[in-house]
PDB file of N, CA and C in Angstrom:
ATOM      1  N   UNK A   1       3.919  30.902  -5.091  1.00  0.00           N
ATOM      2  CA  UNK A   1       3.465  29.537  -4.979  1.00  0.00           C
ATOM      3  C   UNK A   1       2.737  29.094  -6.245  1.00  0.00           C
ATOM      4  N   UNK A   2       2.364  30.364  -6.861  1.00  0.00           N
ATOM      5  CA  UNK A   2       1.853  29.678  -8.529  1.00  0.00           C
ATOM      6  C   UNK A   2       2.396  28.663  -9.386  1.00  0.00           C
ATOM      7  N   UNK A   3       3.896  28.629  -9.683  1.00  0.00           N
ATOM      8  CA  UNK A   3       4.414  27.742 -10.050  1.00  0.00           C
ATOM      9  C   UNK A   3       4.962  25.991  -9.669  1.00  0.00           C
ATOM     10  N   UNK A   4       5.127  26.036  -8.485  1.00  0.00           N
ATOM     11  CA  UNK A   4       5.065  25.185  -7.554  1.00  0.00           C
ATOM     12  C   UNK A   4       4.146  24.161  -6.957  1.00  0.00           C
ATOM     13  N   UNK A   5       2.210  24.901  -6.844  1.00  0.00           N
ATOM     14  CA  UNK A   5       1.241  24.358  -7.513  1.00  0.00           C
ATOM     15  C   UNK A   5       0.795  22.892  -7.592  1.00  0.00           C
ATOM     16  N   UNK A   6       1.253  22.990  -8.714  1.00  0.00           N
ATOM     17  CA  UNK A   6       1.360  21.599  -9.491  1.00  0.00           C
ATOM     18  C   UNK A   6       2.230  20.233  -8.387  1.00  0.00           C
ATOM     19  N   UNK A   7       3.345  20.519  -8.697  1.00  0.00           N
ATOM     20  CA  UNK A   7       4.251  19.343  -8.204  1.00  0.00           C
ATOM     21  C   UNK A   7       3.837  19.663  -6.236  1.00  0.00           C
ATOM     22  N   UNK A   8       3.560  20.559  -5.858  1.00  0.00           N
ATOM     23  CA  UNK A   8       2.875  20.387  -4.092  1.00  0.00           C
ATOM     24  C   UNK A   8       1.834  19.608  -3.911  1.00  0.00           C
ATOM     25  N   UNK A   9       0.883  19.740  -4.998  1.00  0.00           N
ATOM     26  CA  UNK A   9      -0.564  18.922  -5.343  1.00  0.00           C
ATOM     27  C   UNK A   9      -0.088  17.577  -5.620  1.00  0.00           C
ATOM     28  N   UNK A  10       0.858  17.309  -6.731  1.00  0.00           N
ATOM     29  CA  UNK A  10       1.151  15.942  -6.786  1.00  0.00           C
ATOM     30  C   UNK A  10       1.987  14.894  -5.723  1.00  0.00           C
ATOM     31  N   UNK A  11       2.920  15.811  -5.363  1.00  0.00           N
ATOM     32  CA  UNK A  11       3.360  15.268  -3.615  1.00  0.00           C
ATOM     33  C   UNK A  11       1.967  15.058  -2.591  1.00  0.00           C
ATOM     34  N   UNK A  12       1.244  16.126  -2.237  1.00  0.00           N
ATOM     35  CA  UNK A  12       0.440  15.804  -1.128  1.00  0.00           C
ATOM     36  C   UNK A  12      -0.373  14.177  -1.389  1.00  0.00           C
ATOM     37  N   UNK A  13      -0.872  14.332  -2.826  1.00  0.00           N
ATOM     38  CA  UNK A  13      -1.516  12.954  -3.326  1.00  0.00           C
ATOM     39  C   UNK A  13      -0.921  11.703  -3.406  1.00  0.00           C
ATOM     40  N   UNK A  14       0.090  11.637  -3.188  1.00  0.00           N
ATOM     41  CA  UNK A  14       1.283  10.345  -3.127  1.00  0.00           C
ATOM     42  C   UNK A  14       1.477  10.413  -2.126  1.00  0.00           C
ATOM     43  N   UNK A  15       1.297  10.960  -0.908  1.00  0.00           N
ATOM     44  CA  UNK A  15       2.219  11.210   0.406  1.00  0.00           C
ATOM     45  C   UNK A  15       3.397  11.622   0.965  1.00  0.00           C
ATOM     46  N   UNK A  16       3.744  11.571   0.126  1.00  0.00           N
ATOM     47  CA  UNK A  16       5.301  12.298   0.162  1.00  0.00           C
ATOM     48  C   UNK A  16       5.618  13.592   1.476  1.00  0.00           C
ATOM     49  N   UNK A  17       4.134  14.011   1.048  1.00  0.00           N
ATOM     50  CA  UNK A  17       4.378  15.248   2.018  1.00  0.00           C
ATOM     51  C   UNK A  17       2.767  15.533   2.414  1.00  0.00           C
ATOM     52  N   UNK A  18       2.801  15.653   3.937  1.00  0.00           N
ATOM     53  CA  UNK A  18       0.961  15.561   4.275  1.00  0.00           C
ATOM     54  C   UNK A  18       0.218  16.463   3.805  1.00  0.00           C
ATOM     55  N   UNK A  19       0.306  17.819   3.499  1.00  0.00           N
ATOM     56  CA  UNK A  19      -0.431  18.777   3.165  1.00  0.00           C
ATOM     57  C   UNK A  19       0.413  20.030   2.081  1.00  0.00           C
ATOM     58  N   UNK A  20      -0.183  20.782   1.506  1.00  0.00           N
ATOM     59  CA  UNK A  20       0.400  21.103   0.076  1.00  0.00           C
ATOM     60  C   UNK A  20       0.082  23.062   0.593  1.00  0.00           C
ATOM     61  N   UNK A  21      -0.305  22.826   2.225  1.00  0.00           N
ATOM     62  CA  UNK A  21       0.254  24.317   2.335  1.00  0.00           C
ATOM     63  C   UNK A  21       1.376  25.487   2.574  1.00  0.00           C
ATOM     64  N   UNK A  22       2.252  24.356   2.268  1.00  0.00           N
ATOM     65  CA  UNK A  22       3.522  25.132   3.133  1.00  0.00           C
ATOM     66  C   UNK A  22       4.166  24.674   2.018  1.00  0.00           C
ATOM     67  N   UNK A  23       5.345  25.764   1.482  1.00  0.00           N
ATOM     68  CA  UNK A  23       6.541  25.201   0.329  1.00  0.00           C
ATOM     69  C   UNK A  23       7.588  24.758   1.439  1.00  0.00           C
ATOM     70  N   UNK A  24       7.602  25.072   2.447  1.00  0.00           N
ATOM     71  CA  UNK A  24       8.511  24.390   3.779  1.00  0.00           C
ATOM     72  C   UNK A  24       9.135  23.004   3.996  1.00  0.00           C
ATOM     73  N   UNK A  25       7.487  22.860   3.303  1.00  0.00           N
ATOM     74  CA  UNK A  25       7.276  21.305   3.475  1.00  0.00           C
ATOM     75  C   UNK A  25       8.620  20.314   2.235  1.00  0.00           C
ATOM     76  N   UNK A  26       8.306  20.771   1.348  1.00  0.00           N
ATOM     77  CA  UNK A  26       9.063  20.361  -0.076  1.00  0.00           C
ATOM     78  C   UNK A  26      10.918  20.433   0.517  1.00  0.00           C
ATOM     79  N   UNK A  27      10.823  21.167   0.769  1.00  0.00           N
ATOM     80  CA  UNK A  27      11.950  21.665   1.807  1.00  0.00           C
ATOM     81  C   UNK A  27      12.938  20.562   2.454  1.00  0.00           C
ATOM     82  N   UNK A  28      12.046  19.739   3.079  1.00  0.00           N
ATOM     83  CA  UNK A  28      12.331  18.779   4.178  1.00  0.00           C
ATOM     84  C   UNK A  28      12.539  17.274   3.858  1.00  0.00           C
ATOM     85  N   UNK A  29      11.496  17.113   2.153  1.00  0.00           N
ATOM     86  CA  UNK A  29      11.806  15.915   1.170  1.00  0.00           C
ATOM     87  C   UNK A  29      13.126  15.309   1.427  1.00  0.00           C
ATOM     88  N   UNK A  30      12.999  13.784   1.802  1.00  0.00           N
ATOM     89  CA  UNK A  30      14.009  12.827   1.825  1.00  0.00           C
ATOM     90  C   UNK A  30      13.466  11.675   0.611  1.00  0.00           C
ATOM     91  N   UNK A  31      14.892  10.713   0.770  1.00  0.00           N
ATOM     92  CA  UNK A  31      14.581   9.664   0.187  1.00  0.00           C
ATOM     93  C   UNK A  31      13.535   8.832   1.265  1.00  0.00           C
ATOM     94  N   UNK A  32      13.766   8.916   2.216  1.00  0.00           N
ATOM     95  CA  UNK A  32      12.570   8.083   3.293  1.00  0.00           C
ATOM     96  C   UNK A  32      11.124   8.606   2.529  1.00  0.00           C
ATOM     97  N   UNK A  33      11.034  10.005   2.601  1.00  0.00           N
ATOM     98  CA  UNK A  33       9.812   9.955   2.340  1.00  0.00           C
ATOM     99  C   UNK A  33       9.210   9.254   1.037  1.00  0.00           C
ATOM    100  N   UNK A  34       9.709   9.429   0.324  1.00  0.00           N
ATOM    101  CA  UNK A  34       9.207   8.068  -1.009  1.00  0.00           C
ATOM    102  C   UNK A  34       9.352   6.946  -0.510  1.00  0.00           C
ATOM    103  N   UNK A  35      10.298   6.187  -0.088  1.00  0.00           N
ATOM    104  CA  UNK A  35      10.097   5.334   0.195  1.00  0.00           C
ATOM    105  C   UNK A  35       8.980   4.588   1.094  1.00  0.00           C
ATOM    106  N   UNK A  36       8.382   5.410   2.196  1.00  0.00           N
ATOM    107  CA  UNK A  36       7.027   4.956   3.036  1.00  0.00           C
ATOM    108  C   UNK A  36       6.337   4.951   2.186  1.00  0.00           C
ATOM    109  N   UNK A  37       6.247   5.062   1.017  1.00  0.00           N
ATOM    110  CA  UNK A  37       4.801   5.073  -0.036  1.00  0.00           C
ATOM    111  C   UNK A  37       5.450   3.998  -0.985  1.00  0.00           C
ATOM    112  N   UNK A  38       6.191   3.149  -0.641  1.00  0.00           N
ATOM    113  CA  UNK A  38       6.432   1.709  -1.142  1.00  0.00           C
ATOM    114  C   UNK A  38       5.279   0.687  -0.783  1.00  0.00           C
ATOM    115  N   UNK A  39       4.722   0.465  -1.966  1.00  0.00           N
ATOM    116  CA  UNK A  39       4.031  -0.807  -1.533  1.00  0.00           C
ATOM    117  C   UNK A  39       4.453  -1.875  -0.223  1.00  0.00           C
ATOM    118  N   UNK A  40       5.235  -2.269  -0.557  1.00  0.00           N
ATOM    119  CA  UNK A  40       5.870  -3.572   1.085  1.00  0.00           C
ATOM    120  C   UNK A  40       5.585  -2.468   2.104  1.00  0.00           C
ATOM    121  N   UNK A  41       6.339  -1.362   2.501  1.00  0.00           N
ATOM    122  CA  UNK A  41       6.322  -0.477   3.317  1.00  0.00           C
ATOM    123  C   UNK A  41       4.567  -0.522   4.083  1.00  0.00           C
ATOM    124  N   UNK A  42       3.921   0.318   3.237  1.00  0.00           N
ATOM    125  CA  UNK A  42       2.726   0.032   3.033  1.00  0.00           C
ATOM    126  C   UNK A  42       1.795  -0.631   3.816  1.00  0.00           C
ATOM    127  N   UNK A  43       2.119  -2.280   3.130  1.00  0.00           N
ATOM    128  CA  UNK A  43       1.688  -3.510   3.780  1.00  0.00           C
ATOM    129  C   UNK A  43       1.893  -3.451   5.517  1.00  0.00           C
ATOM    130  N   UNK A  44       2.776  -3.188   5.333  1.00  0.00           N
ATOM    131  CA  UNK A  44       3.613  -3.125   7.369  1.00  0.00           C
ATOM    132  C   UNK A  44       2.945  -2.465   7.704  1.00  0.00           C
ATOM    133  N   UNK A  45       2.728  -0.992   7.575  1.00  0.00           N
ATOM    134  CA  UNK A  45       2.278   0.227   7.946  1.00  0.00           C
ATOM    135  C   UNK A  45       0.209  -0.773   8.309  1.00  0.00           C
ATOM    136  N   UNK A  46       0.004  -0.996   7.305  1.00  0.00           N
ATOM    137  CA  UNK A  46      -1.396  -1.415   7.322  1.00  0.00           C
ATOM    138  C   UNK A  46      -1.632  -2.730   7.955  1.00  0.00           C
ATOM    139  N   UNK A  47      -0.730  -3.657   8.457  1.00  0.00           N
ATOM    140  CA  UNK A  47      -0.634  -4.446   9.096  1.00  0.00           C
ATOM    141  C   UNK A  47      -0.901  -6.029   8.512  1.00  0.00           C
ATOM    142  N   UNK A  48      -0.776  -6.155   7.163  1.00  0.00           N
ATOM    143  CA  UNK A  48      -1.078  -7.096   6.273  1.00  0.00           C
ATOM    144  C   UNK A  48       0.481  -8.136   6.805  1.00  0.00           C
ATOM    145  N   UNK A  49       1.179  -7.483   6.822  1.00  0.00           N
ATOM    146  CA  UNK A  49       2.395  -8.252   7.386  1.00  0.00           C
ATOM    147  C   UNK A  49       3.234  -7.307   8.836  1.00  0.00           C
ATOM    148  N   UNK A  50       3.814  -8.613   9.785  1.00  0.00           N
ATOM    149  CA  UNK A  50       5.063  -7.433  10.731  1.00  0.00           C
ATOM    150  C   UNK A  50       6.143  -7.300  10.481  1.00  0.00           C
ATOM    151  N   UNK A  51       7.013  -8.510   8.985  1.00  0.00           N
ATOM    152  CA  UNK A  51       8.499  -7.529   8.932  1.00  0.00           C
ATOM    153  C   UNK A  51       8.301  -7.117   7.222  1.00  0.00           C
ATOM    154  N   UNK A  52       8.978  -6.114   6.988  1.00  0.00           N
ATOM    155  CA  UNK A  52       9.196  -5.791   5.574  1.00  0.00           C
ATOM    156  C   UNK A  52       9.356  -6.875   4.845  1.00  0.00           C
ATOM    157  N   UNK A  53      10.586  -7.881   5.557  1.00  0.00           N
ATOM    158  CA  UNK A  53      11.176  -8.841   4.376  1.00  0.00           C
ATOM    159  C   UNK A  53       9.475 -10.133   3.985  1.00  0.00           C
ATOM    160  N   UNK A  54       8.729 -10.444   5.121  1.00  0.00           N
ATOM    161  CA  UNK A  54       7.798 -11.147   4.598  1.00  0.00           C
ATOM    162  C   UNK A  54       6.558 -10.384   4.144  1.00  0.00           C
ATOM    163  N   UNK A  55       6.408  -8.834   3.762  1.00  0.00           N
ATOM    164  CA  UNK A  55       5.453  -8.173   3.171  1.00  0.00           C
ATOM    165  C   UNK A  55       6.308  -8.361   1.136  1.00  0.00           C
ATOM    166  N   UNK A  56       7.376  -8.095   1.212  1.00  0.00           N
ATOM    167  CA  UNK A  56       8.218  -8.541  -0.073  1.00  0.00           C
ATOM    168  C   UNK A  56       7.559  -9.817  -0.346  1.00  0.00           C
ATOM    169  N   UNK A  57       7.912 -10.861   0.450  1.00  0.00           N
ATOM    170  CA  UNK A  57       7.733 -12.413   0.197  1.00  0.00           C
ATOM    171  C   UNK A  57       6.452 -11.934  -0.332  1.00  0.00           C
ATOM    172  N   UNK A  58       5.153 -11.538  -0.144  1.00  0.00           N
ATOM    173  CA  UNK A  58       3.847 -11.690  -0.121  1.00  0.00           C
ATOM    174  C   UNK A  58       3.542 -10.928  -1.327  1.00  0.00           C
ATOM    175  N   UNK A  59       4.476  -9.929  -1.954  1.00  0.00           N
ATOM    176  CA  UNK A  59       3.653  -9.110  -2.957  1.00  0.00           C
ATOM    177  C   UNK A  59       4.883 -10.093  -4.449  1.00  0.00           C
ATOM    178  N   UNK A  60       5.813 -10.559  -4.125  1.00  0.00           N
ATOM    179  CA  UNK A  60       6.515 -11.488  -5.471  1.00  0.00           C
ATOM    180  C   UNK A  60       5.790 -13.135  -5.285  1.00  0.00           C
ATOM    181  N   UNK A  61       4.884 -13.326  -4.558  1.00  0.00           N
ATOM    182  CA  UNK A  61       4.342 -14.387  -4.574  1.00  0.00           C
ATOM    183  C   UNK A  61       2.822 -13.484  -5.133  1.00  0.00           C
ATOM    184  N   UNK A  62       2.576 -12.776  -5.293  1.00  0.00           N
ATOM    185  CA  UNK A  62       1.153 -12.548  -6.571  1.00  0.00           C
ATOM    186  C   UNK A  62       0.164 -12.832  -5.350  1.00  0.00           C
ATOM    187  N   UNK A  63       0.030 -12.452  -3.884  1.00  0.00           N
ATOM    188  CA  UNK A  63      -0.809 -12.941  -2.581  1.00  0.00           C
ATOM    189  C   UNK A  63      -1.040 -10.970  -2.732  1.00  0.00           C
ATOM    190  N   UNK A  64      -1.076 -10.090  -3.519  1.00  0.00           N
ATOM    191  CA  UNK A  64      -1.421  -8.767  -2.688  1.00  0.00           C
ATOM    192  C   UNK A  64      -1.822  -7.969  -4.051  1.00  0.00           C
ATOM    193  N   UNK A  65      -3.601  -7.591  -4.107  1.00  0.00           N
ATOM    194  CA  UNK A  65      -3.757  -6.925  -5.289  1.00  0.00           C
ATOM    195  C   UNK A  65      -4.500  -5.514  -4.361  1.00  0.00           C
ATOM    196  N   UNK A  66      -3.952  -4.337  -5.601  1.00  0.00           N
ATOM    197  CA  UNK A  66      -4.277  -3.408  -5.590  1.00  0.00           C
ATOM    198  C   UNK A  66      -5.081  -2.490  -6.580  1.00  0.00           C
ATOM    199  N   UNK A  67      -6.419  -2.397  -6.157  1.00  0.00           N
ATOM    200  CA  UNK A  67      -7.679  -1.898  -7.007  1.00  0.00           C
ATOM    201  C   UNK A  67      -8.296  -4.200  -7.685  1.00  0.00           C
ATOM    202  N   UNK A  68      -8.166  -3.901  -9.038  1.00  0.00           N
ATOM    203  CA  UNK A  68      -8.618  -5.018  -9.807  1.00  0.00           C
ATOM    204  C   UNK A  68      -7.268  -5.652  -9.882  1.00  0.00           C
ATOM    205  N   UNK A  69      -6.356  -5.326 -10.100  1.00  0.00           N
ATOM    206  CA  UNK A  69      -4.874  -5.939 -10.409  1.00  0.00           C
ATOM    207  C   UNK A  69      -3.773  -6.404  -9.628  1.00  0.00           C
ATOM    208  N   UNK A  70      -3.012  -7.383  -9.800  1.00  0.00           N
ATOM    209  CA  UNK A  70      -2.548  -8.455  -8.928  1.00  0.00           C
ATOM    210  C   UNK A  70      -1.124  -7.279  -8.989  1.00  0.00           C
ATOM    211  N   UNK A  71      -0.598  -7.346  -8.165  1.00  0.00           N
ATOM    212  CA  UNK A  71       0.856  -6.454  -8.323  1.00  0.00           C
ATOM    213  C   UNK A  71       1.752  -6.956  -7.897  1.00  0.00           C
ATOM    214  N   UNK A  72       3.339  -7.426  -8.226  1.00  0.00           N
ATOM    215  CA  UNK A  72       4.050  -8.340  -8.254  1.00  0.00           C
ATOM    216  C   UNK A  72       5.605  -7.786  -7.572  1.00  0.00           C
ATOM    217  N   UNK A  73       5.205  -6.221  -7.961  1.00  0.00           N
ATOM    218  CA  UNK A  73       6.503  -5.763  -7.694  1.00  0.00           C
ATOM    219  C   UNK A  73       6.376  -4.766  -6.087  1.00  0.00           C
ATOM    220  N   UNK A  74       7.239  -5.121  -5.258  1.00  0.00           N
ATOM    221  CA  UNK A  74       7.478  -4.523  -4.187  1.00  0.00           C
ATOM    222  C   UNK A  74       8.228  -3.115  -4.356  1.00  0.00           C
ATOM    223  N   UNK A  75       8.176  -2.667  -5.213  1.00  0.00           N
ATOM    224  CA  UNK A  75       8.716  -0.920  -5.136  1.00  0.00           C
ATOM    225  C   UNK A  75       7.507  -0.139  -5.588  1.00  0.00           C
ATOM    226  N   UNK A  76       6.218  -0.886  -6.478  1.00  0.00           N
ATOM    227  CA  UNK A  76       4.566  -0.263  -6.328  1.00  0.00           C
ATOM    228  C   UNK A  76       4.898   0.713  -5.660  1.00  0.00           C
ATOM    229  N   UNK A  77       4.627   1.891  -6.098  1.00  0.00           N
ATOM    230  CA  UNK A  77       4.500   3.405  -4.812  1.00  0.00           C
ATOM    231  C   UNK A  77       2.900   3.477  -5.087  1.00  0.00           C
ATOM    232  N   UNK A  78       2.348   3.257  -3.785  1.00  0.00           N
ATOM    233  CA  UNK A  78       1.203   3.713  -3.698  1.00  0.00           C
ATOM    234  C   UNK A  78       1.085   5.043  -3.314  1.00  0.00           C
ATOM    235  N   UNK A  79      -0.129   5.658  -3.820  1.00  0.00           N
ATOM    236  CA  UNK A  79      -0.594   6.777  -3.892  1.00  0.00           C
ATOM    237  C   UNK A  79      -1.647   6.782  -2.376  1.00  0.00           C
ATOM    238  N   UNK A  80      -1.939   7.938  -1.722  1.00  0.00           N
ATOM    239  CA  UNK A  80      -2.907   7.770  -1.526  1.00  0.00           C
ATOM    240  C   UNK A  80      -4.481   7.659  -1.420  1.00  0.00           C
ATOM    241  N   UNK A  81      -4.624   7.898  -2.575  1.00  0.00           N
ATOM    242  CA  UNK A  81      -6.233   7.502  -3.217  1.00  0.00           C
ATOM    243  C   UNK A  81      -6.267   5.981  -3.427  1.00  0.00           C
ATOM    244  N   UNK A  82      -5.487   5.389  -3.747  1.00  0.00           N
ATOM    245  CA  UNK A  82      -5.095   3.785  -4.036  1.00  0.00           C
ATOM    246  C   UNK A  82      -5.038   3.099  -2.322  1.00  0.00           C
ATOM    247  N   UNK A  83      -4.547   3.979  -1.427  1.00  0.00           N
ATOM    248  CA  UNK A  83      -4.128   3.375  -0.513  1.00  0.00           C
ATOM    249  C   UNK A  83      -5.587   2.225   0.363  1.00  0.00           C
ATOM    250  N   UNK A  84      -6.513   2.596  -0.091  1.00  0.00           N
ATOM    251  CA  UNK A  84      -7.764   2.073   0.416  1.00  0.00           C
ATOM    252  C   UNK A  84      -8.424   0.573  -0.212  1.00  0.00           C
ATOM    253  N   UNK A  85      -7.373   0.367  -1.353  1.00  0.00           N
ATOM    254  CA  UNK A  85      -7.844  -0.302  -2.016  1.00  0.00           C
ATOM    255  C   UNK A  85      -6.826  -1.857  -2.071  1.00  0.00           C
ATOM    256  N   UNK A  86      -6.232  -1.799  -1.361  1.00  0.00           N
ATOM    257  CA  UNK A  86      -4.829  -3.057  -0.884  1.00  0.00           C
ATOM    258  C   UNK A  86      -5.449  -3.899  -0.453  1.00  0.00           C
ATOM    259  N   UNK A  87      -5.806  -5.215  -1.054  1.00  0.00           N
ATOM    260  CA  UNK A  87      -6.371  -5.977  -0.428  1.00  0.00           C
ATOM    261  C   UNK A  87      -5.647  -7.384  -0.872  1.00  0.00           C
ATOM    262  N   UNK A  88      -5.998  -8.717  -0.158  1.00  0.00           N
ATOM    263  CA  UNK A  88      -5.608  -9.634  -0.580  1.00  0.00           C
ATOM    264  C   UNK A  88      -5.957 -10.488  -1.939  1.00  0.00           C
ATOM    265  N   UNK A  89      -5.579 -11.134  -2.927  1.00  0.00           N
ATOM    266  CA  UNK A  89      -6.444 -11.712  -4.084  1.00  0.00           C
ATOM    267  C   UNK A  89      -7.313 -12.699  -3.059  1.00  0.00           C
ATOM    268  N   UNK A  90      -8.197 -13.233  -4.078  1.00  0.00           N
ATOM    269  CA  UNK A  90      -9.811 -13.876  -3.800  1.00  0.00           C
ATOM    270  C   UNK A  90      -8.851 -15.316  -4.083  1.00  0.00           C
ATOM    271  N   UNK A  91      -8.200 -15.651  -4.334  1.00  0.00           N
ATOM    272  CA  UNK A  91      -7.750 -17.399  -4.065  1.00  0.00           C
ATOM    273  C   UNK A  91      -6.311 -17.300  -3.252  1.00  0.00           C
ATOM    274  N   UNK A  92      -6.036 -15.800  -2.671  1.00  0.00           N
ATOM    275  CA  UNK A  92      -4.649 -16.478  -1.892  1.00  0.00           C
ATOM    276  C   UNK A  92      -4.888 -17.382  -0.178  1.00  0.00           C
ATOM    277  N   UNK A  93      -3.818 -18.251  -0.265  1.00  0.00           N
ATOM    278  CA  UNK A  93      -4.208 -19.311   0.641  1.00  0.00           C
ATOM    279  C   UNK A  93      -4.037 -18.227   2.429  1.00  0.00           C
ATOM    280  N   UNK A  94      -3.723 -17.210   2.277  1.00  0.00           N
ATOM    281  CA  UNK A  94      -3.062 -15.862   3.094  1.00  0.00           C
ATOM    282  C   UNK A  94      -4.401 -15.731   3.530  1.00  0.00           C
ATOM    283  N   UNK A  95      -5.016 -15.085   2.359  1.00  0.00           N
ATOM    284  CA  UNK A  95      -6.492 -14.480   3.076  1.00  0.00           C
ATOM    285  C   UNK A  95      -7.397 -15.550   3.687  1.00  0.00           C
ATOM    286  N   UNK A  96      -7.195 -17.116   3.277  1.00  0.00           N
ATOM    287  CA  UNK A  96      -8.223 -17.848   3.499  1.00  0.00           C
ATOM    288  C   UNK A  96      -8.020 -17.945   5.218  1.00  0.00           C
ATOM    289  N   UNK A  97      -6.483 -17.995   5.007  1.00  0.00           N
ATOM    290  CA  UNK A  97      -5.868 -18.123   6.848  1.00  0.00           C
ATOM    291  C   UNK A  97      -6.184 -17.069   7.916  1.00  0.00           C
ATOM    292  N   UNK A  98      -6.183 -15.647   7.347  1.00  0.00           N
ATOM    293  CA  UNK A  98      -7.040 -14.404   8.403  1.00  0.00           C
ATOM    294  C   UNK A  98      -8.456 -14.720   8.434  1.00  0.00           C
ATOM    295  N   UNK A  99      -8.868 -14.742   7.299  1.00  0.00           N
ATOM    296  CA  UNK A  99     -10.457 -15.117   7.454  1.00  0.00           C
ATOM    297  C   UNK A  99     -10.493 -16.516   8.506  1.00  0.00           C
ATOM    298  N   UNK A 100      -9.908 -17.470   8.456  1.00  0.00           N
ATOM    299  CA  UNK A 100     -10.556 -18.371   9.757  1.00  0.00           C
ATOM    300  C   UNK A 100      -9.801 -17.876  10.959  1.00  0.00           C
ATOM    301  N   UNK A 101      -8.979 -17.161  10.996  1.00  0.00           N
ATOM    302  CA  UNK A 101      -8.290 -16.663  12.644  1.00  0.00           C
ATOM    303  C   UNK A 101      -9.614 -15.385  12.677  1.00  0.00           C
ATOM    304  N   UNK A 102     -10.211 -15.053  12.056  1.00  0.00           N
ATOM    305  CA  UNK A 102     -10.933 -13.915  12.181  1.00  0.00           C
ATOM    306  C   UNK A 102     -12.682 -14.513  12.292  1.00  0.00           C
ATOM    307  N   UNK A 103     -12.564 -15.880  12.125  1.00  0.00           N
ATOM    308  CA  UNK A 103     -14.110 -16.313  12.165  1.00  0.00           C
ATOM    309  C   UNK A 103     -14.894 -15.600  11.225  1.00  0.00           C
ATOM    310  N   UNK A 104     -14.430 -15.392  10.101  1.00  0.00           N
ATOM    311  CA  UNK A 104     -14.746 -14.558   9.148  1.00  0.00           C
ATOM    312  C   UNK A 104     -15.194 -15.324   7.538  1.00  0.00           C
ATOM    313  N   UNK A 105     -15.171 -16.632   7.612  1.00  0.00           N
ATOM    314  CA  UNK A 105     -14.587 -17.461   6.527  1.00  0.00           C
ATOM    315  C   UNK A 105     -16.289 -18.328   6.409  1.00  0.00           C
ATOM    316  N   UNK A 106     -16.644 -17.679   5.115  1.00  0.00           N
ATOM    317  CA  UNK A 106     -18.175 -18.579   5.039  1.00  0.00           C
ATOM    318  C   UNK A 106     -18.327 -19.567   4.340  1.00  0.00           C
ATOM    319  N   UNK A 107     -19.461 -19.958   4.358  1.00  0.00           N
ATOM    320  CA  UNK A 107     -19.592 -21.385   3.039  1.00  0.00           C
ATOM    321  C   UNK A 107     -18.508 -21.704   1.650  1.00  0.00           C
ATOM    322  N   UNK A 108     -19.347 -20.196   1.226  1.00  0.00           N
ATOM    323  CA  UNK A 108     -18.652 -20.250  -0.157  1.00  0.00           C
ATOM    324  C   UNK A 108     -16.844 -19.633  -0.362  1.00  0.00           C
ATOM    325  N   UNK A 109     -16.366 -19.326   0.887  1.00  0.00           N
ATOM    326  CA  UNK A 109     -15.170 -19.452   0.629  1.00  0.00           C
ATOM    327  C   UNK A 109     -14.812 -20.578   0.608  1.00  0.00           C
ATOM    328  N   UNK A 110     -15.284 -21.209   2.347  1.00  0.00           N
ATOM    329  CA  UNK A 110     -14.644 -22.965   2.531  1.00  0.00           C
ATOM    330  C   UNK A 110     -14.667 -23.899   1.423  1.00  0.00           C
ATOM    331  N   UNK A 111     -15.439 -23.898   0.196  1.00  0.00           N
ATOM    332  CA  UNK A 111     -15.955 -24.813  -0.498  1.00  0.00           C
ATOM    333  C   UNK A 111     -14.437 -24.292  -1.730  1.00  0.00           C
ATOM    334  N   UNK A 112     -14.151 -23.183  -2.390  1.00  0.00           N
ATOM    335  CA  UNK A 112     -12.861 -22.944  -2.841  1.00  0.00           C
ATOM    336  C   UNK A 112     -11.435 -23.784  -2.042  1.00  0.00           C
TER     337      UNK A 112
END
């Protein structure tokens, strides 16, 4: 398992594969599994949107940043250390709409 190591550590951290104790695991790698660590994917999974095709709409409309940066492209593979950090931008008209279904929406948003 010395050699192997490396690329088990870098799978477990992307998700690809849940845990980096078993070479079993590497084993079992599909294209699905990259793909659930698609940004749009992602979005669904986290509930920002319910179909894929309008989590797409939402990340090529510049409505979905991840960390400080606006991200545009729907094939983004998030990692999961990143995964905590998906949030909506601070002027999309998206977030202003959960925040008032959520009674969540204060002064100084309403006034934007």
């Amino acid at each position: 398992m010395g050699l192997l190591s490396p690329g088990m550590k870098n799978w477990a951290c992307t998700g690809v594969i849940p845990t980096r104790k078993s070479l079993a695991l590497c084993d079992r790698l599909s294209v699905s599994s990259f793909c659930r660590r698609r940004l749009s994917t992602v979005l669904v999974h986290l509930k920002f949107a319910e179909h894929l095709k309008e989590a797409v709409t939402y990340v090529k409309q510049g409505h979905i940043r991840v960390g400080p940066e606006t991200v545009t492209d729907p094939a983004f593979r998030v990692t999961r250390n990143i995964e905590d950090f998906i949030t909506w931008v601070n002027t999309s008209k998206i977030r202003r709409k959960v925040l008032e279904y959520n009674e969540k929406l204060d002064d100084y948003d309403a006034m934007n």
